[in-house]
PDB file of N, CA and C in Angstrom:
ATOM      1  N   UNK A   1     162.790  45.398   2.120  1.00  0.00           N
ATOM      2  CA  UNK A   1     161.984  45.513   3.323  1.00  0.00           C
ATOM      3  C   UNK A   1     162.679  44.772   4.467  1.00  0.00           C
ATOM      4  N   UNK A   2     162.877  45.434   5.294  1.00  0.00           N
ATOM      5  CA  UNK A   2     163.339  45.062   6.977  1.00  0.00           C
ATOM      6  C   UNK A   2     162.532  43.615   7.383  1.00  0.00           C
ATOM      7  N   UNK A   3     162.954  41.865   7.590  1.00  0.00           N
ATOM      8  CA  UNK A   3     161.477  41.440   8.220  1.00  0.00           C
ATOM      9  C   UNK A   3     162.957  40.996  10.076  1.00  0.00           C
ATOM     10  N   UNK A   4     162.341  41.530  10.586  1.00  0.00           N
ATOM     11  CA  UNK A   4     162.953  41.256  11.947  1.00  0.00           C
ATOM     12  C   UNK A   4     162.500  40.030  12.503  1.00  0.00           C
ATOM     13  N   UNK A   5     163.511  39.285  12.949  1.00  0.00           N
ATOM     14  CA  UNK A   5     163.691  38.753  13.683  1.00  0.00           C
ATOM     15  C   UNK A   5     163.140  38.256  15.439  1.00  0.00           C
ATOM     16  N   UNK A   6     162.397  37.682  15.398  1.00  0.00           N
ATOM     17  CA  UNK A   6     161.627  38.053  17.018  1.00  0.00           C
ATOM     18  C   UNK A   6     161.997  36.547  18.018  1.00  0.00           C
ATOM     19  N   UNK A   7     162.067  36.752  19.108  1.00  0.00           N
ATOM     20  CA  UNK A   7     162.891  35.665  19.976  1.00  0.00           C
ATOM     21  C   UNK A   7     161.450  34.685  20.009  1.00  0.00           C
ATOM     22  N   UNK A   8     161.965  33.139  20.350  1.00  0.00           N
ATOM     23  CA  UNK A   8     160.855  32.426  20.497  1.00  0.00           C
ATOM     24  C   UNK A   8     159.698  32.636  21.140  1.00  0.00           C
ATOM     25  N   UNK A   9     159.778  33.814  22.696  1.00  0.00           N
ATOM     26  CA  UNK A   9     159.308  33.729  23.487  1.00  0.00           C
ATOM     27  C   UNK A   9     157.780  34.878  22.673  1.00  0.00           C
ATOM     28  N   UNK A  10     158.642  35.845  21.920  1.00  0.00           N
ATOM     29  CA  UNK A  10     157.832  36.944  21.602  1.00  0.00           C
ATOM     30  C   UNK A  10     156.927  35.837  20.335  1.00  0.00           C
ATOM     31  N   UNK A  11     157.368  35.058  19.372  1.00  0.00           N
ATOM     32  CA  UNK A  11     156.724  34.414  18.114  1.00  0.00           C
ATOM     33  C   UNK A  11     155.469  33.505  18.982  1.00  0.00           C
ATOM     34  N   UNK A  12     156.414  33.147  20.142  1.00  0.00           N
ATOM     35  CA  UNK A  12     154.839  32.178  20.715  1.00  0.00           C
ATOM     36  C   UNK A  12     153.652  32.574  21.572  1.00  0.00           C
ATOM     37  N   UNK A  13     154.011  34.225  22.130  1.00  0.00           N
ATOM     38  CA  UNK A  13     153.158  34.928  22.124  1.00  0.00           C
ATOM     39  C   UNK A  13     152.132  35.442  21.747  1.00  0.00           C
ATOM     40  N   UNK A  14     152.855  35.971  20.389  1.00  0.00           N
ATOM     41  CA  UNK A  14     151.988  36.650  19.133  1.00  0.00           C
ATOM     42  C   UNK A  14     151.147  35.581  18.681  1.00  0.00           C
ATOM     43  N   UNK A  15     151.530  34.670  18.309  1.00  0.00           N
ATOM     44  CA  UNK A  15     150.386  33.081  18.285  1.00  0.00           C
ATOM     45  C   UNK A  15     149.519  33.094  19.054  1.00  0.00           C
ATOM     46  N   UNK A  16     149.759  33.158  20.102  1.00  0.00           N
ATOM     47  CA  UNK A  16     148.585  33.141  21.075  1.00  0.00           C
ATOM     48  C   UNK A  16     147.574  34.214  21.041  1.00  0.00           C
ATOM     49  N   UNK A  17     147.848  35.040  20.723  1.00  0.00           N
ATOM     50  CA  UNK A  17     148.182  36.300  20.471  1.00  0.00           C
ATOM     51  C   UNK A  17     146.478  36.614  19.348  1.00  0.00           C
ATOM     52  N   UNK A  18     147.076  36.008  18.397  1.00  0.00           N
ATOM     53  CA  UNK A  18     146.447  35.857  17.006  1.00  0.00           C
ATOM     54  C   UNK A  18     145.672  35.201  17.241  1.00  0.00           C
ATOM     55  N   UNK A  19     145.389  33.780  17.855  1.00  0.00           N
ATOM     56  CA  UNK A  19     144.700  32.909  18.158  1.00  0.00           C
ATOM     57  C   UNK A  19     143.297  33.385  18.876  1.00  0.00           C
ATOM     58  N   UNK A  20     143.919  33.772  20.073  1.00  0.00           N
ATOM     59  CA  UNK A  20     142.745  34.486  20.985  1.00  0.00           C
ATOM     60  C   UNK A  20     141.652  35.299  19.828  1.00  0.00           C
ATOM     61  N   UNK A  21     142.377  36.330  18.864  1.00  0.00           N
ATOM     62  CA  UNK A  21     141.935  37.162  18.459  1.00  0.00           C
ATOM     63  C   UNK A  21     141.098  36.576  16.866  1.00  0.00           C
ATOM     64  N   UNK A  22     141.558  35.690  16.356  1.00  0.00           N
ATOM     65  CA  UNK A  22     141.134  35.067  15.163  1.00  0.00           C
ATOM     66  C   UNK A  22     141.436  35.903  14.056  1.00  0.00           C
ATOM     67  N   UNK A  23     142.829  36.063  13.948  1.00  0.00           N
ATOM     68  CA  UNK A  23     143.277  36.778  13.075  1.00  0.00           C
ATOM     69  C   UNK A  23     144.424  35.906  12.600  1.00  0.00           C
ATOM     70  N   UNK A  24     145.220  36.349  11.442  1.00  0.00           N
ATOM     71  CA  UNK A  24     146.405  35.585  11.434  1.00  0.00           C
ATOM     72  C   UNK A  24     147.886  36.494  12.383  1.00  0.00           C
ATOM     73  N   UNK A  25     148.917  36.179  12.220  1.00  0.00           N
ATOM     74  CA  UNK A  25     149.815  36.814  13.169  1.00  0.00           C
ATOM     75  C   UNK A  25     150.352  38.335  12.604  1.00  0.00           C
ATOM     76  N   UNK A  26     150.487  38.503  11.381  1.00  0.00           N
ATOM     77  CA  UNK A  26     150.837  39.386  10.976  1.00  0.00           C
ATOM     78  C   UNK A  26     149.867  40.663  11.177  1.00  0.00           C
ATOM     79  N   UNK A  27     148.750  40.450  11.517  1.00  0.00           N
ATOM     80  CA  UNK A  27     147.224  41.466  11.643  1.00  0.00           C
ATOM     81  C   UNK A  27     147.326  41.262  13.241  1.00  0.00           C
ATOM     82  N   UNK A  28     148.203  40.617  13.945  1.00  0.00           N
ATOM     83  CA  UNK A  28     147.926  40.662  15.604  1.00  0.00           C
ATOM     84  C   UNK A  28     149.127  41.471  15.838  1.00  0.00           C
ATOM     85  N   UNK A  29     150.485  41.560  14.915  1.00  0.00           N
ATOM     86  CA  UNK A  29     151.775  42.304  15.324  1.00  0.00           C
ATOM     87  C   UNK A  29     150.984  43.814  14.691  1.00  0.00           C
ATOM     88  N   UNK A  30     150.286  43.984  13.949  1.00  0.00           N
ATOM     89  CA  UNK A  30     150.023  44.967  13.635  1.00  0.00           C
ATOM     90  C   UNK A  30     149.018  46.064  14.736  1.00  0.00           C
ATOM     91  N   UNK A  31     148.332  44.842  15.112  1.00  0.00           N
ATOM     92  CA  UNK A  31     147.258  45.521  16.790  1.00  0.00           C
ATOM     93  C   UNK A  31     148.290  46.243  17.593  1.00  0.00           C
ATOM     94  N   UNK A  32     149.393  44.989  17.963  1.00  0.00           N
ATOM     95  CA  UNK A  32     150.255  45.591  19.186  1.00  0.00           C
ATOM     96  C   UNK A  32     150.574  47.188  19.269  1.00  0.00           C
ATOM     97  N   UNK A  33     151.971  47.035  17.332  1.00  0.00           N
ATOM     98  CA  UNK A  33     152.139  48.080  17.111  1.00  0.00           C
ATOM     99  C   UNK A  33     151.471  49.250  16.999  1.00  0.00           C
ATOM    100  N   UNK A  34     149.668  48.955  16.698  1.00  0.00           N
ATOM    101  CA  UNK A  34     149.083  50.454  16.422  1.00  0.00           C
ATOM    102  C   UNK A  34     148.464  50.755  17.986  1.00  0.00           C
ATOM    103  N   UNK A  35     149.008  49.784  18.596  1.00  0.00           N
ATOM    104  CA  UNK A  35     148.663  50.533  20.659  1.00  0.00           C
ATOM    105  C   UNK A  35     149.687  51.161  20.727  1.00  0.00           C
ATOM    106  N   UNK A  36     150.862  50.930  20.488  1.00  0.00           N
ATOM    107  CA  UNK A  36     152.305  51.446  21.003  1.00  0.00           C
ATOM    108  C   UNK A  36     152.120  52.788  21.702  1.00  0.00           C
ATOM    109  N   UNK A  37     151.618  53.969  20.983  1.00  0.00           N
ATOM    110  CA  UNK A  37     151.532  55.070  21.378  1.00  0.00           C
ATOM    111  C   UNK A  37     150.561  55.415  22.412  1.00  0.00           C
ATOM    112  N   UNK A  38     149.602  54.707  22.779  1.00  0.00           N
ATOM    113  CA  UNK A  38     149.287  54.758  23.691  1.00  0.00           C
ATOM    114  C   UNK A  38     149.704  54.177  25.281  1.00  0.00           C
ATOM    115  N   UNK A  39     150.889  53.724  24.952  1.00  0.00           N
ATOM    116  CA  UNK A  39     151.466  52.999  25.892  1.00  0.00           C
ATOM    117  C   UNK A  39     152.988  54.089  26.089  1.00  0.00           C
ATOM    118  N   UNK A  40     153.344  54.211  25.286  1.00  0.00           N
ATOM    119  CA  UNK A  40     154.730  55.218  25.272  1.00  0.00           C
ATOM    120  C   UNK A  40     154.376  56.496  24.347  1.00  0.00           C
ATOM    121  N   UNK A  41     154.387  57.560  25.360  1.00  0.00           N
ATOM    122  CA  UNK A  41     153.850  58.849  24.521  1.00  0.00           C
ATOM    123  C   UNK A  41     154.885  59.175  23.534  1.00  0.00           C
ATOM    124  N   UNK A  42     154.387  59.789  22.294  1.00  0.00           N
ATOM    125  CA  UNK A  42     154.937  60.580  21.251  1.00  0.00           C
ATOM    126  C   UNK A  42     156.260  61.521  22.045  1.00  0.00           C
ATOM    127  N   UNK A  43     155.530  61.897  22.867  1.00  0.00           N
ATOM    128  CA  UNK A  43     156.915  63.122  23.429  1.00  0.00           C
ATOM    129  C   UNK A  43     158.090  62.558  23.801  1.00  0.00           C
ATOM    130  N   UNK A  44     157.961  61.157  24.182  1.00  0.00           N
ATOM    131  CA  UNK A  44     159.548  60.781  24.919  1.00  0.00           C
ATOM    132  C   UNK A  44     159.999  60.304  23.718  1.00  0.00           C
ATOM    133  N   UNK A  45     159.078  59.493  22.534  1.00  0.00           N
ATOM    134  CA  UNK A  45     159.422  59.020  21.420  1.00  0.00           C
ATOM    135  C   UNK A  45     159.995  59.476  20.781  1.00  0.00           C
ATOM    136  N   UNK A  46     159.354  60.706  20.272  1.00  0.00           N
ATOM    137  CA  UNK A  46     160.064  61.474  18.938  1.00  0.00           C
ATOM    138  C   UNK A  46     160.563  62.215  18.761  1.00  0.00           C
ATOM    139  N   UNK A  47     161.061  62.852  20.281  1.00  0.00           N
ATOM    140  CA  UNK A  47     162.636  63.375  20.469  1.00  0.00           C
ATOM    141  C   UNK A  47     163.926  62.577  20.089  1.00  0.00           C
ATOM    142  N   UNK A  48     163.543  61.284  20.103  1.00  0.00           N
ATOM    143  CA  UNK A  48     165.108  60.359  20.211  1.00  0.00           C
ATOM    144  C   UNK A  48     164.793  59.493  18.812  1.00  0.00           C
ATOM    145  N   UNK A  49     163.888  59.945  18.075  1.00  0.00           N
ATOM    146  CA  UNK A  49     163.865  59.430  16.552  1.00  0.00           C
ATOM    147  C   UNK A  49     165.381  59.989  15.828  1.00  0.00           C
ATOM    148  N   UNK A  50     165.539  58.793  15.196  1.00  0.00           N
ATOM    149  CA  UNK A  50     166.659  58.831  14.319  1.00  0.00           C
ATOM    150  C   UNK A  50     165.824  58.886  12.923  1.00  0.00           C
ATOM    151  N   UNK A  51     164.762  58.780  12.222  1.00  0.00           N
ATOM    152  CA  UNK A  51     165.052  58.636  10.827  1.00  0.00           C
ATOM    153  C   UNK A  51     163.661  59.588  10.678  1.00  0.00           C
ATOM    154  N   UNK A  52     163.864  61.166  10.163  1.00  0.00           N
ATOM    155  CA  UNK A  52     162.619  62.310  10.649  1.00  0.00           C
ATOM    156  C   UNK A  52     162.265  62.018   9.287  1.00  0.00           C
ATOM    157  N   UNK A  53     162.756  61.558   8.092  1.00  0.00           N
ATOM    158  CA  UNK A  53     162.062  61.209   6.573  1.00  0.00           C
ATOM    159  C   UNK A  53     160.394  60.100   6.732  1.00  0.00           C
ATOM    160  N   UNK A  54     160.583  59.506   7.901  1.00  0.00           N
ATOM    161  CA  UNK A  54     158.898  58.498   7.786  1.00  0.00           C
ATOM    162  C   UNK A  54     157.767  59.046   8.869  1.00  0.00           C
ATOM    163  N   UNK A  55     157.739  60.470   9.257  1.00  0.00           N
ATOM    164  CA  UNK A  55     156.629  61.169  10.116  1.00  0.00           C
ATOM    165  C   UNK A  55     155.658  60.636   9.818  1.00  0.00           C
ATOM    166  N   UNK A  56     155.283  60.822   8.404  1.00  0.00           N
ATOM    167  CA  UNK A  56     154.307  60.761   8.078  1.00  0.00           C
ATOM    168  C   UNK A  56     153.504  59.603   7.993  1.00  0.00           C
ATOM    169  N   UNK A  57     154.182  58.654   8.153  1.00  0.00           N
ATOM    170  CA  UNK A  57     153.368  56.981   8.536  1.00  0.00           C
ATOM    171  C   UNK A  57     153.801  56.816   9.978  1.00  0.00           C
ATOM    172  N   UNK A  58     154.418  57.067  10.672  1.00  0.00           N
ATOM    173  CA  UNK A  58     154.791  56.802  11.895  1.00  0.00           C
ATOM    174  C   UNK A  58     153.442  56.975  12.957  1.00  0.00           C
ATOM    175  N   UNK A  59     153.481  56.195  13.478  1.00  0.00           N
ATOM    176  CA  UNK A  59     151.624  56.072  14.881  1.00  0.00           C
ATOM    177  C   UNK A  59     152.104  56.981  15.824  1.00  0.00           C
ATOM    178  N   UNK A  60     153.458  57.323  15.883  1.00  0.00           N
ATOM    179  CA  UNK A  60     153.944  58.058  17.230  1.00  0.00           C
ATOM    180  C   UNK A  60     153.174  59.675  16.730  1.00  0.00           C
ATOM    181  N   UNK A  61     153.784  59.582  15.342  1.00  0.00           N
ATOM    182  CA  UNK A  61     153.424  61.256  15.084  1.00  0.00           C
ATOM    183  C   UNK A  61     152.288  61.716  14.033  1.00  0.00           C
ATOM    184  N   UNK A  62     151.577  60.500  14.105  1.00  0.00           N
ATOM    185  CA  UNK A  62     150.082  61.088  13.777  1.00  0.00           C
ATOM    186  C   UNK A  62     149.425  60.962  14.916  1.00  0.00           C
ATOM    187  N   UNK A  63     149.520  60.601  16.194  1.00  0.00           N
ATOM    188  CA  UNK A  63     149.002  60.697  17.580  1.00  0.00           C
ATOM    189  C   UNK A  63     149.357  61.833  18.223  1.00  0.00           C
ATOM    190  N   UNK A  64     150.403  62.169  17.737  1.00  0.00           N
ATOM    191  CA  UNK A  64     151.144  63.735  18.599  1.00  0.00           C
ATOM    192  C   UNK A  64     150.473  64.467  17.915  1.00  0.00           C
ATOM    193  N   UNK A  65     150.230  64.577  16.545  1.00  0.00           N
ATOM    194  CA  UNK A  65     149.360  65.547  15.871  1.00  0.00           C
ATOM    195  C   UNK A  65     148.235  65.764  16.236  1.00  0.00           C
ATOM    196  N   UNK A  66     147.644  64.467  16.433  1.00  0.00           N
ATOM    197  CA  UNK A  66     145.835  64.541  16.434  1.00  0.00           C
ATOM    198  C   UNK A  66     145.417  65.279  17.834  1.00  0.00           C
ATOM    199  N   UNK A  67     146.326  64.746  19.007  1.00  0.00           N
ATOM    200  CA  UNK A  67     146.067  65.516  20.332  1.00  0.00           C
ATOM    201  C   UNK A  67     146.693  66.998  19.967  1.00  0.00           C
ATOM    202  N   UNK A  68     147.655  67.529  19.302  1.00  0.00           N
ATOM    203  CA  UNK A  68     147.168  69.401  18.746  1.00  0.00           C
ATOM    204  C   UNK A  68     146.361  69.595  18.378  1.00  0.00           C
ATOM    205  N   UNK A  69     145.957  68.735  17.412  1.00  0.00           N
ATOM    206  CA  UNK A  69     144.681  69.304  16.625  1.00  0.00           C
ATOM    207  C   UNK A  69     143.099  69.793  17.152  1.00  0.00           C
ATOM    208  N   UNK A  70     143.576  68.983  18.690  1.00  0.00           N
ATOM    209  CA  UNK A  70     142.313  68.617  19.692  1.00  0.00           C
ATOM    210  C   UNK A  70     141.901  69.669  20.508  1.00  0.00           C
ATOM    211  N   UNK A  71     143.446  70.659  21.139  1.00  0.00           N
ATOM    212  CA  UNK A  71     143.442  71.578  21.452  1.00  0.00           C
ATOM    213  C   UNK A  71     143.119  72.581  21.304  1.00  0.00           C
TER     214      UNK A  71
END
């Protein structure tokens, strides 16, 4: 498993982050990430995806789906 690396500025964030929220940090990086797509659409996203094997967990492209499905 990948665990990345995050600069001080982003770790003392997410603390705060977590704090505000009363969660621990790992359940507050997880908030951020499941906004992402609402912040950067699927369409600019998942044209420039490199790895098309993880669609199927990816937030970009079960959000691109759900707005077809809507249509």
């Amino acid at each position: 498993m990948y665990t990345p690396q995050f600069s001080n500025k982003a770790t003392v964030t997410v603390r705060r982050l977590a704090w505000a929220l009363g969660i621990t940090m790992p359940k507050a990086v997880d908030k951020i990430i499941n906004e992402l797509p609402s912040i950067f659409p699927p369409s600019v996203v998942c044209p420039l995806c490199k790895d098309s094997t993880k669609c199927q967990t990816c937030g970009f492209y079960q959000q691109e789906n759900a707005s077809e499905n809507v249509a």
